[in-house]
Protein backbone atom coordinates (compact mmCIF):
# COMPACT_ATOMS: atom_id res chain seq x y z
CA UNK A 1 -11.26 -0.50 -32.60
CA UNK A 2 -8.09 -0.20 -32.02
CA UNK A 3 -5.24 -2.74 -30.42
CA UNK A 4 -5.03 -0.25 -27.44
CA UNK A 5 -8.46 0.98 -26.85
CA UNK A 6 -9.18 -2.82 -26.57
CA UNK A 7 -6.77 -3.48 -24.03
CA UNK A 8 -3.83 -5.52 -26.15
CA UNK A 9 -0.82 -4.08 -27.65
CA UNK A 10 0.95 -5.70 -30.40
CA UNK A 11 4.35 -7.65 -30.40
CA UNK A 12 7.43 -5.57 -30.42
CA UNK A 13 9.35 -7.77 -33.48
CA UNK A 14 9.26 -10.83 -31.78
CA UNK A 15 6.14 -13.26 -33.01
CA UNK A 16 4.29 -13.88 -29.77
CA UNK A 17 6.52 -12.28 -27.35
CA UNK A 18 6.25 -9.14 -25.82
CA UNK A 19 2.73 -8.11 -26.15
CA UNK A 20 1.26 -4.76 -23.63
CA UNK A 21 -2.16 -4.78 -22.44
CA UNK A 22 -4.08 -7.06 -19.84
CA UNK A 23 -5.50 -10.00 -22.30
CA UNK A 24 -1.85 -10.56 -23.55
CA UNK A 25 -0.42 -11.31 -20.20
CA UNK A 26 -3.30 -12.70 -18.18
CA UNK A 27 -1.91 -15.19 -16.84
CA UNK A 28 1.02 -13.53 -15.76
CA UNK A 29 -1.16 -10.44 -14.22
CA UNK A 30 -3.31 -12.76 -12.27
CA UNK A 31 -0.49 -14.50 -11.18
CA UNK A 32 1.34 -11.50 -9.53
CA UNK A 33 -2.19 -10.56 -8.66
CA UNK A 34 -2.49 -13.89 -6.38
CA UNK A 35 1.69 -13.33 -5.18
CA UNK A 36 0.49 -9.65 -4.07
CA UNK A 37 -2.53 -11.76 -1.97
CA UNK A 38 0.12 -13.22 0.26
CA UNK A 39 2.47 -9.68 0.22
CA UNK A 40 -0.79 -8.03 2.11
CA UNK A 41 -1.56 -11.19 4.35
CA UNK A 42 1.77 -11.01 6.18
CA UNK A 43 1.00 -7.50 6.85
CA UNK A 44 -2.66 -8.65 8.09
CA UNK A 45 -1.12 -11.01 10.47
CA UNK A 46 -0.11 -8.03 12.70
CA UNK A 47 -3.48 -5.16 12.30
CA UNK A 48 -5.32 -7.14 15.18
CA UNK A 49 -2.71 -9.22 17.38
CA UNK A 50 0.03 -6.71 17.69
CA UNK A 51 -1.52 -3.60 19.20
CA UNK A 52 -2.95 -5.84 21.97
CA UNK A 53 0.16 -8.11 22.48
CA UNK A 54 2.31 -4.45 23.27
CA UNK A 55 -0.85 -3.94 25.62
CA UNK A 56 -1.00 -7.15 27.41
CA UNK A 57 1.73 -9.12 27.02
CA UNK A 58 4.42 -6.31 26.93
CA UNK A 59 2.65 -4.02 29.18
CA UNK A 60 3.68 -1.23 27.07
CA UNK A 61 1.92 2.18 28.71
CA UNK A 62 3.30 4.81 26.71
CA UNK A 63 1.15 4.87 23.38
CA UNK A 64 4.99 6.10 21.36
CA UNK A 65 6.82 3.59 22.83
CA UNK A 66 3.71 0.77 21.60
CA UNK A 67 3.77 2.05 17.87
CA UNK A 68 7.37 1.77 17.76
CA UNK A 69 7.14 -1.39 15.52
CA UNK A 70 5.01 0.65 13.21
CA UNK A 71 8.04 3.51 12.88
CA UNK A 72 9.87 0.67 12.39
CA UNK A 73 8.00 -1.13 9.78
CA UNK A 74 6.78 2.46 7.86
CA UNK A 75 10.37 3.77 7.97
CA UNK A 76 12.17 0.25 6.47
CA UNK A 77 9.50 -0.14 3.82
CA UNK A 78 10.02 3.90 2.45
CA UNK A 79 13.78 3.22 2.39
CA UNK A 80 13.19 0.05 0.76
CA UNK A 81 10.61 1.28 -1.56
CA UNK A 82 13.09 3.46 -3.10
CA UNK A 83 15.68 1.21 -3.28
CA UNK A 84 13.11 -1.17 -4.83
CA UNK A 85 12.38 0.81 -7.72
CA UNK A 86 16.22 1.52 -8.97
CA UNK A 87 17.08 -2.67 -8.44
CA UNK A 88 14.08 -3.06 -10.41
CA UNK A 89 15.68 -1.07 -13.49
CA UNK A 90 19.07 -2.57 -12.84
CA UNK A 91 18.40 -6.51 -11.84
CA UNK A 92 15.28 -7.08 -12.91
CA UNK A 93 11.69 -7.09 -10.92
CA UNK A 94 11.91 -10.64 -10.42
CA UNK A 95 14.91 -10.97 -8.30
CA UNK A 96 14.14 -8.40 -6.16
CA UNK A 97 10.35 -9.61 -5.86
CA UNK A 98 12.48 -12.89 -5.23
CA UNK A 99 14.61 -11.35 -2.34
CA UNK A 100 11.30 -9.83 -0.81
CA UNK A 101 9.99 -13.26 0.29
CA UNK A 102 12.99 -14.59 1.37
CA UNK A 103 13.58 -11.86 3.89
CA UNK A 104 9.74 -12.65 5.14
CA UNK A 105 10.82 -16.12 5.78
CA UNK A 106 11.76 -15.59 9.85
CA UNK A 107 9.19 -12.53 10.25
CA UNK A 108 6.00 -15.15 11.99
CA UNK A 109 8.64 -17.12 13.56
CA UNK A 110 9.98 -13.68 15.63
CA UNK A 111 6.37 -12.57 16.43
CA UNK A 112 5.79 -16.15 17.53
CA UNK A 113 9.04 -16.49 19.84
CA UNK A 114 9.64 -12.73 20.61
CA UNK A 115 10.33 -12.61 23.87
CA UNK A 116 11.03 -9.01 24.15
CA UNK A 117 9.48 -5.93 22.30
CA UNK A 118 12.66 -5.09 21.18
CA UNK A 119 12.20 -8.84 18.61
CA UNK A 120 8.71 -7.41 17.53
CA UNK A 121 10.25 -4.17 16.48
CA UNK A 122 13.37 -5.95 14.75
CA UNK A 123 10.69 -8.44 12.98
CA UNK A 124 8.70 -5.35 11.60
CA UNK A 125 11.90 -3.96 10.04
CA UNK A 126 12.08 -7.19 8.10
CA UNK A 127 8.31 -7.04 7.00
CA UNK A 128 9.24 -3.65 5.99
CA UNK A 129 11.66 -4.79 3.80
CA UNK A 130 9.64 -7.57 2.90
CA UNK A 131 6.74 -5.07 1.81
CA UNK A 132 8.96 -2.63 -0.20
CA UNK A 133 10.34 -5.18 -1.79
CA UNK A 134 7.51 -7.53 -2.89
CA UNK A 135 4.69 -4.82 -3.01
CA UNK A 136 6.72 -2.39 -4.96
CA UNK A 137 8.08 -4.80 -7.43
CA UNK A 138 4.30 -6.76 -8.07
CA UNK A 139 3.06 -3.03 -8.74
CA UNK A 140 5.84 -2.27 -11.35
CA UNK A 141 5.60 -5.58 -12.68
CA UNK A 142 1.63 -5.11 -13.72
CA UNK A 143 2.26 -1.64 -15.11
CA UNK A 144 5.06 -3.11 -17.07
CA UNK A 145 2.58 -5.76 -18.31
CA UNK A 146 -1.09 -3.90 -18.99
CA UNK A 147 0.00 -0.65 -20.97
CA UNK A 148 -1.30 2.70 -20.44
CA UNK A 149 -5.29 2.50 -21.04
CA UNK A 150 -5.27 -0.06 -18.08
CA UNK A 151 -3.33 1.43 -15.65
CA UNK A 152 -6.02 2.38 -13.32
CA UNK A 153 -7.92 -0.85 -13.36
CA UNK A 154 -4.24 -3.14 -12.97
CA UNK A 155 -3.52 -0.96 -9.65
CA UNK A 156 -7.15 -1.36 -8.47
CA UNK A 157 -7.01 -5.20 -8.90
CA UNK A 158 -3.42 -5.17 -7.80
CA UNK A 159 -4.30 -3.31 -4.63
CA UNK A 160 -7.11 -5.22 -4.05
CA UNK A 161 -5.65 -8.07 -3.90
CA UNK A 162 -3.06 -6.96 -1.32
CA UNK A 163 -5.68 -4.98 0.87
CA UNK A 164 -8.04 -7.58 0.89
CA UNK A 165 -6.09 -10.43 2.18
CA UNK A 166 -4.42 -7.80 4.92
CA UNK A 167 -8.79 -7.32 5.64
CA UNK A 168 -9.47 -11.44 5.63
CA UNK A 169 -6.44 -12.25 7.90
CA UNK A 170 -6.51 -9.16 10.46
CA UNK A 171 -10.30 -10.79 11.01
CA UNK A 172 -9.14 -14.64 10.95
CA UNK A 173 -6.14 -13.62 13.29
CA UNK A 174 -8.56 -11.85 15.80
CA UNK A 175 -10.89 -14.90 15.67
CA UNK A 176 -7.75 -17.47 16.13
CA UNK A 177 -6.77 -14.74 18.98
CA UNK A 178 -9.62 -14.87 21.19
CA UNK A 179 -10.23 -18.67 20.69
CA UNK A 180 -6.68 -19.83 21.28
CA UNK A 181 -4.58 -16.75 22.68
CA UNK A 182 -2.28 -13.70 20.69
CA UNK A 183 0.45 -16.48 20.09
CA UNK A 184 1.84 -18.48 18.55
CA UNK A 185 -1.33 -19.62 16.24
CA UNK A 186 -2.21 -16.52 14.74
CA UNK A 187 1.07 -16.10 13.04
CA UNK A 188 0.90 -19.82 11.61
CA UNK A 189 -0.96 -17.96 8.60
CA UNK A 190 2.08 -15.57 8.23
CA UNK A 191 4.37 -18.98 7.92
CA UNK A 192 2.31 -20.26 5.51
CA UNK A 193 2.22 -17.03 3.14
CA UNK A 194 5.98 -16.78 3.34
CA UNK A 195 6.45 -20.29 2.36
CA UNK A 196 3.98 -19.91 -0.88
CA UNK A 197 5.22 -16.44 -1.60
CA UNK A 198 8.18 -17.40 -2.50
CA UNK A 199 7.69 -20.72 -3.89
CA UNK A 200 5.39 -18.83 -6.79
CA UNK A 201 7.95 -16.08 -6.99
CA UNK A 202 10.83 -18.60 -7.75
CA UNK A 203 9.02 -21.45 -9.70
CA UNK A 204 6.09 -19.42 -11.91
CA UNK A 205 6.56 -15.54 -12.17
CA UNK A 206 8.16 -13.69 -15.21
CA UNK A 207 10.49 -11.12 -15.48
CA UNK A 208 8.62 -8.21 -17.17
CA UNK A 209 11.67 -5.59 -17.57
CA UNK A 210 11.66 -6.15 -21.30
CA UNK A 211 7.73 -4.76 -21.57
CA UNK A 212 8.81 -1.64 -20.00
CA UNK A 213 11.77 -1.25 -22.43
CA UNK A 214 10.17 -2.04 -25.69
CA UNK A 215 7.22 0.20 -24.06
CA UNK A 216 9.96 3.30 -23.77
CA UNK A 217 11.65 2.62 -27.06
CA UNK A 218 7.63 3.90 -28.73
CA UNK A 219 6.82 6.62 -26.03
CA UNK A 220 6.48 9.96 -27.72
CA UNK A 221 9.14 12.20 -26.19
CA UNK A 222 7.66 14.64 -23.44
CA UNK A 223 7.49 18.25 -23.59
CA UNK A 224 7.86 18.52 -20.54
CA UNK A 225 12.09 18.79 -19.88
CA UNK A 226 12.05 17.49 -16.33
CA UNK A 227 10.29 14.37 -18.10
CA UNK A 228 12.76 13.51 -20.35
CA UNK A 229 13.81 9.73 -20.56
CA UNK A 230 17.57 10.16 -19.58
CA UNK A 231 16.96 11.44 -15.62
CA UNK A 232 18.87 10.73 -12.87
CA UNK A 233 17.88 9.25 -9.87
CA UNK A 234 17.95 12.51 -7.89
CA UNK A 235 16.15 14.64 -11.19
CA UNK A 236 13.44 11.82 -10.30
CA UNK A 237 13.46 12.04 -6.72
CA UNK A 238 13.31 15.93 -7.23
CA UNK A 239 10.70 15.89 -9.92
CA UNK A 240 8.37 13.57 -7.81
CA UNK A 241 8.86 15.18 -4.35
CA UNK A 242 8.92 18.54 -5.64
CA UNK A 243 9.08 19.75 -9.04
CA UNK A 244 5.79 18.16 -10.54
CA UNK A 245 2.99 19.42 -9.66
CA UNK A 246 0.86 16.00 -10.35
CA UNK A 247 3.21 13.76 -8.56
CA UNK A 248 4.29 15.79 -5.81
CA UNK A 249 0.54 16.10 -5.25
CA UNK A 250 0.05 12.41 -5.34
CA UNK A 251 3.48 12.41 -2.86
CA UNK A 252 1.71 14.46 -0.15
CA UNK A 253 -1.84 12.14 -0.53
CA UNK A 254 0.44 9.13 -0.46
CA UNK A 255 2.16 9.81 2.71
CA UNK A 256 -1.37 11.37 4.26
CA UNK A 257 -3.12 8.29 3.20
CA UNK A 258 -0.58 5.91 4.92
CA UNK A 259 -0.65 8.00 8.25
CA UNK A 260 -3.95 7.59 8.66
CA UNK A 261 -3.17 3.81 8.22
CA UNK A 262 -0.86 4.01 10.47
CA UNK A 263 -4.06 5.49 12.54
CA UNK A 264 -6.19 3.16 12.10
CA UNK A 265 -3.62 0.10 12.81
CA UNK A 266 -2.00 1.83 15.95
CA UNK A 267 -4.65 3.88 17.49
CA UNK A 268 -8.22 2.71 17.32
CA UNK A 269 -7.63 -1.03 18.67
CA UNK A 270 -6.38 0.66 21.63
CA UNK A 271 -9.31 2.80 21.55
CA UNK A 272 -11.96 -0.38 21.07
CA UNK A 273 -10.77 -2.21 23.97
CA UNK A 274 -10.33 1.01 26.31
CA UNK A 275 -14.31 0.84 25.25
CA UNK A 276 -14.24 -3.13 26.49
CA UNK A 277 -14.88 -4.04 22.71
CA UNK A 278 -13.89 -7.88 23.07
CA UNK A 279 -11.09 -9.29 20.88
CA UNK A 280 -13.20 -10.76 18.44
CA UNK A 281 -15.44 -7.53 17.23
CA UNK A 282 -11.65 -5.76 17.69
CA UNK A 283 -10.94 -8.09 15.06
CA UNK A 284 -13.45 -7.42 12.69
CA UNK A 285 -13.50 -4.05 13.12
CA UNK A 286 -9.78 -4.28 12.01
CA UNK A 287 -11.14 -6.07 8.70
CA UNK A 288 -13.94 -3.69 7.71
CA UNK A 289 -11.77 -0.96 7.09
CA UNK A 290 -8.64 -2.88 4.17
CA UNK A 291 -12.02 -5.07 3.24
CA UNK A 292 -13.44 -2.26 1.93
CA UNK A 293 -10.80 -0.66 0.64
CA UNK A 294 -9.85 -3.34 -1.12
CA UNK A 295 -12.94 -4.53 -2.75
CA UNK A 296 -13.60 -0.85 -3.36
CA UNK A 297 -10.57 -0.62 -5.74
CA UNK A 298 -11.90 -3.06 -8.08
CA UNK A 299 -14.20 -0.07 -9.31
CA UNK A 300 -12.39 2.74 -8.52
CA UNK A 301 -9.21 2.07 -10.40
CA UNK A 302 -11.74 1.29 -13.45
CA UNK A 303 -13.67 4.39 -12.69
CA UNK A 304 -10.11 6.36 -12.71
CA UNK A 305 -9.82 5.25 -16.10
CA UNK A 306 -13.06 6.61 -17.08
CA UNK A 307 -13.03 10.10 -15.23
CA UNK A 308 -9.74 10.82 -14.27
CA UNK A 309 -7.88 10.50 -11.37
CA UNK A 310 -7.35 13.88 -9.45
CA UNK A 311 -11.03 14.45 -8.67
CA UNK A 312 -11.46 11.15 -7.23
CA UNK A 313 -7.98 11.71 -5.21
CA UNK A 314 -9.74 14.81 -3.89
CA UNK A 315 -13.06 12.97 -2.94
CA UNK A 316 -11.56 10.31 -1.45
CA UNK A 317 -9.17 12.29 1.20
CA UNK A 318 -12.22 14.25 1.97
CA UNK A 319 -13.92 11.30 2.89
CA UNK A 320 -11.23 9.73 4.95
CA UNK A 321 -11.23 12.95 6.93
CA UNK A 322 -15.02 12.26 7.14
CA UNK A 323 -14.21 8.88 8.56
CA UNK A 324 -11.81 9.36 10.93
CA UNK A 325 -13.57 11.84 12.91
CA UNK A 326 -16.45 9.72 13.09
CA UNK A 327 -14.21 7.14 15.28
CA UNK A 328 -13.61 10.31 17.46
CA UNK A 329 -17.25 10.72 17.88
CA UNK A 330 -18.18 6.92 18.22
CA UNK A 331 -18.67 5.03 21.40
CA UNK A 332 -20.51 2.28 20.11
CA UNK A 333 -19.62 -0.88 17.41
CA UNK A 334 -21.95 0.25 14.76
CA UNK A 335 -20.97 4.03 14.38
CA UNK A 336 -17.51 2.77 14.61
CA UNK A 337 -18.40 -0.10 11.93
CA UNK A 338 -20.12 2.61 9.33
CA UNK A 339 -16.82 4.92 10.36
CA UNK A 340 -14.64 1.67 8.99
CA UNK A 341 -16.26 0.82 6.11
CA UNK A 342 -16.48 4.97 4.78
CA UNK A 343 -12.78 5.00 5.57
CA UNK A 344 -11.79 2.10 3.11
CA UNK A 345 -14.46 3.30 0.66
CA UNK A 346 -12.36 7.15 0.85
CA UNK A 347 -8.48 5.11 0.87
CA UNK A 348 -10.13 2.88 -2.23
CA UNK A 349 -10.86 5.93 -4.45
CA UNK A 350 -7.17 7.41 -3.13
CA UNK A 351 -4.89 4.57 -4.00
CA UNK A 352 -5.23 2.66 -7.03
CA UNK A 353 -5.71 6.53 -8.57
CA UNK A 354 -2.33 7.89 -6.64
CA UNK A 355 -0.27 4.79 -8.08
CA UNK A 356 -1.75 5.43 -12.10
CA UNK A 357 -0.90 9.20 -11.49
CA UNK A 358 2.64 8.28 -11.18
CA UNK A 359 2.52 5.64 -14.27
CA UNK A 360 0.80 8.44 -16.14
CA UNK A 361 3.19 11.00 -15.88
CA UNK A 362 6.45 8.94 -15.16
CA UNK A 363 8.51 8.01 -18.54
CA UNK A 364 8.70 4.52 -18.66
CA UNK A 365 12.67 4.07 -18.88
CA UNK A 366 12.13 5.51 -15.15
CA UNK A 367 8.81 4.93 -14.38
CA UNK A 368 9.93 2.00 -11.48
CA UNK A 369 12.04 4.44 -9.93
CA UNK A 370 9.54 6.92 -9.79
CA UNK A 371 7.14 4.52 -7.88
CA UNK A 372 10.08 3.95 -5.92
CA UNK A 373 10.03 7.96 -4.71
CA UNK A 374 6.48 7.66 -4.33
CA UNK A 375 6.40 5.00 -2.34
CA UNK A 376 9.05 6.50 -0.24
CA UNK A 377 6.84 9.14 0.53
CA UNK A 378 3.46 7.20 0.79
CA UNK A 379 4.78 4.68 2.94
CA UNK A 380 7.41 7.28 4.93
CA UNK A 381 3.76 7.87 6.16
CA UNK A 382 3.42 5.19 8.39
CA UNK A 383 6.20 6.32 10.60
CA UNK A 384 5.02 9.76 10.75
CA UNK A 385 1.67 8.80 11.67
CA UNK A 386 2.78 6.37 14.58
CA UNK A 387 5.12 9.16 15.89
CA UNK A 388 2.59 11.71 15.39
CA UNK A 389 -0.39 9.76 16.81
CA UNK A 390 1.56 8.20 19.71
CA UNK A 391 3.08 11.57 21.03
CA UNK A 392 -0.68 13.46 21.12
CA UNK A 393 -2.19 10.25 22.24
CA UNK A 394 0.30 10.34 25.43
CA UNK A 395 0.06 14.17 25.98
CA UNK A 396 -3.47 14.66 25.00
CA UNK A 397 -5.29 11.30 25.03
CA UNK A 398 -6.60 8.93 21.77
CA UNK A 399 -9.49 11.24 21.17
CA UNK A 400 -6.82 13.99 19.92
CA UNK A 401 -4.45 12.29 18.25
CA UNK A 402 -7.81 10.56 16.19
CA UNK A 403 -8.77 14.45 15.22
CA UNK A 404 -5.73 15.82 14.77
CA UNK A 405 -5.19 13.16 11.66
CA UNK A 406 -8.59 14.08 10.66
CA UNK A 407 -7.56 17.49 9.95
CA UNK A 408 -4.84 16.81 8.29
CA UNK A 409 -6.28 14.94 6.07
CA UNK A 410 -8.64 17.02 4.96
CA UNK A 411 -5.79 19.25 4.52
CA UNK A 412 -4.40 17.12 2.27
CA UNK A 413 -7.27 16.39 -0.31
CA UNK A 414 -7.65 20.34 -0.25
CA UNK A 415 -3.75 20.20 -1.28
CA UNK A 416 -4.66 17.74 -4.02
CA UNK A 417 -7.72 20.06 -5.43
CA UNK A 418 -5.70 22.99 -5.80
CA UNK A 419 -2.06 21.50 -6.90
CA UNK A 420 -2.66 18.78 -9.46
CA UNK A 421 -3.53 18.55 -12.81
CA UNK A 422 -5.24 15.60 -14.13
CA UNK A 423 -3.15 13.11 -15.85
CA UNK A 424 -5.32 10.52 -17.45
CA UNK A 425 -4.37 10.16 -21.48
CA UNK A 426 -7.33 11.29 -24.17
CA UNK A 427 -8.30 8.66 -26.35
């Protein structure tokens, strides 16, 4: 068998050093696998507290004017996503994955002390930051590290790990919430990731820039022109956003998949506790959904290995679309517990399979800027979704705004069936 069908790749001329593929660096990839843990629990901190702190503590009426902090937080992690990509090629991953945690550092402190929603919104924009940062540069950093025949599986693990911390705090947060109150104690958990976060970041992670070069410097050149190694930043942008039929593909998904986040963090606690769901089954309902999209992408980023990845794009919007009207139906915990748990099983075959689309097709002398663009897009989903959802929620009530996403979603996996190609690499 050969050194890549098996996972390892070997040295690039230096004895030991520099080795592709997931046994060479596992220490390394379950180390940024454990750093991308605490990335998604500072994001978990907020899916069950804040929607019901802009209710009750705020007294925010307007649904828009609530989900501002989301606009905030999906707008400042696309920006920074982009950005996060190009420092990546220039600095290194490590500083910027460095830079990520420090800027997390105050985020629990001004959801704990807030005392306007003017601080929460300002907080998100650092999270934001935090989250393009940190996320973007542990996802670069494991395709840098695990080669091409392990793409999907690294992403699935990687996301994962991120998703399913977001899933275990959002339900410890919501416990902590209605045993002690919305603050200060659930954000003691956000403190506590920061602190690690960046302790690991400093003290134990790698820079893995070199494994992407001396992965470039053996890449067969691409037929393609608009693939070619020496690209611009705005020939990238252009050929992920637009030009490519794979990757703008994965683009539309992305941000599709992220509104519907946006959704599902904005909208349907307000929609529980409108149905006098207490705080507690709030909170788990909150955890269902990232639990089982997380777990779920243990398999499906290995299954996107085996099959391919645009099919399983395809199924998986379709099911979120599934999903999502089923919350519109629902009036009762369990339909709206099955409706969770089919929504992170549809977002689990989506992302892990989005994200190895782009290392598929992206060279790798600009493969972290193309995750970059991607992410710009994905993630410029979260704002569009709070702004969208918000404004029919105030004109037309939750019910609408909940279908509304549902058929746009389905629009979107219809998108994916009839505009990509698949992109998974022949043995």
């Amino acid at each position: 068998m050969s050194s890549a069908a098996s996972g390892s790749y070997p040295s690039f001329g230096r004895p030991g050093d520099l080795r592709l593929g997931l046994r060479a660096n596992l220490v390394q990839f379950l180390l940024l696998v454990a750093v991308n843990t605490l990335v998604g629990g500072m994001l978990g901190q907020e899916r069950t507290v804040l929607p019901l702190l802009a209710d009750r503590v705020f007294r925010l009426s307007a649904h828009t004017a609530a989900l501002t902090y989301i606009v905030a937080f999906g707008a400042t992690k696309a920006v920074t996503n982009f950005f996060a990509g190009t420092l990546s090629d220039r600095w290194g991953r490590k500083p910027v994955l460095v830079a990520g945690w420090v800027i997390a550092l105050p985020v629990p402190l001004l959801l704990i002390w807030a005392p306007s929603w003017g601080w929460v919104v300002f907080a998100n924009v650092l999270l934001g930051v935090n989250q393009g940062l940190s996320w973007s540069t542990t996802v670069i950093m494991k395709i840098d590290l695990v080669g091409p025949s392990r793409r999907g599986l690294a992403m699935g693990l990687n996301e994962a790990a991120g998703y399913g911390a977001l899933a275990a705090t959002a339900m410890a947060t919501g416990a902590i919430a209605a045993h002690w109150g919305l603050r200060p104690q659930p954000f003691f958990l956000g403190i506590a990731y920061a602190a690690l976060g960046l302790g690991l970041s400093v003290l134990a992670v790698r820079e893995t820039r070199e494994q992407a070069r001396a992965e470039a410097a053996l890449h067969p050149a691409p037929a393609n022109p608009d693939h070619h190694a020496e690209l611009t930043t705005g020939q990238i942008a252009r050929t992920v956003s637009l030009t490519d039929k794979a990757l703008s593909a994965a683009s539309w998904a992305g941000m599709v998949n992220n509104l519907n986040d946006a959704l599902a963090w904005g909208i349907f606690p307000l929609l529980y506790a409108a149905h006098g769901l207490p705080i507690g089954l709030i909170g788990l309902l909150a955890a269902l959904y990232p639990a089982a999209w997380g777990l779920g992408q243990i398999l499906t980023g290995w299954w996107s290995d085996r099959i391919g990845r645009k099919h399983l794009i395809t199924a998986g919007m379709l099911v979120q679309a599934i999903a999502i009207a089923l919350v519109a139906l629902g009036t009762t915990f369990p339909v709206w517990a099955l409706a969770q748990v089919l929504l992170g099983a549809g977002t689990a075959m989506v992302y892990p399979a989005l994200l190895a689309v782009i290392g598929d097709v992206a060279h790798p002398a600009w493969r972290a800027r193309a995750v970059g663009v991607y992410r710009l897009w994905r993630d410029g989903g979260f704002a569009v979704g709070a702004l969208l959802a918000g404004a029919l929620a105030d004109a037309y009530g939750l019910a609408t705004a909940i279908w509304a996403v549902a058929a746009l979603t389905a629009v979107a996996g219809l998108v994916v069936a009839l505009r990509m190609y698949e992109t998974r690499r022949r043995d």
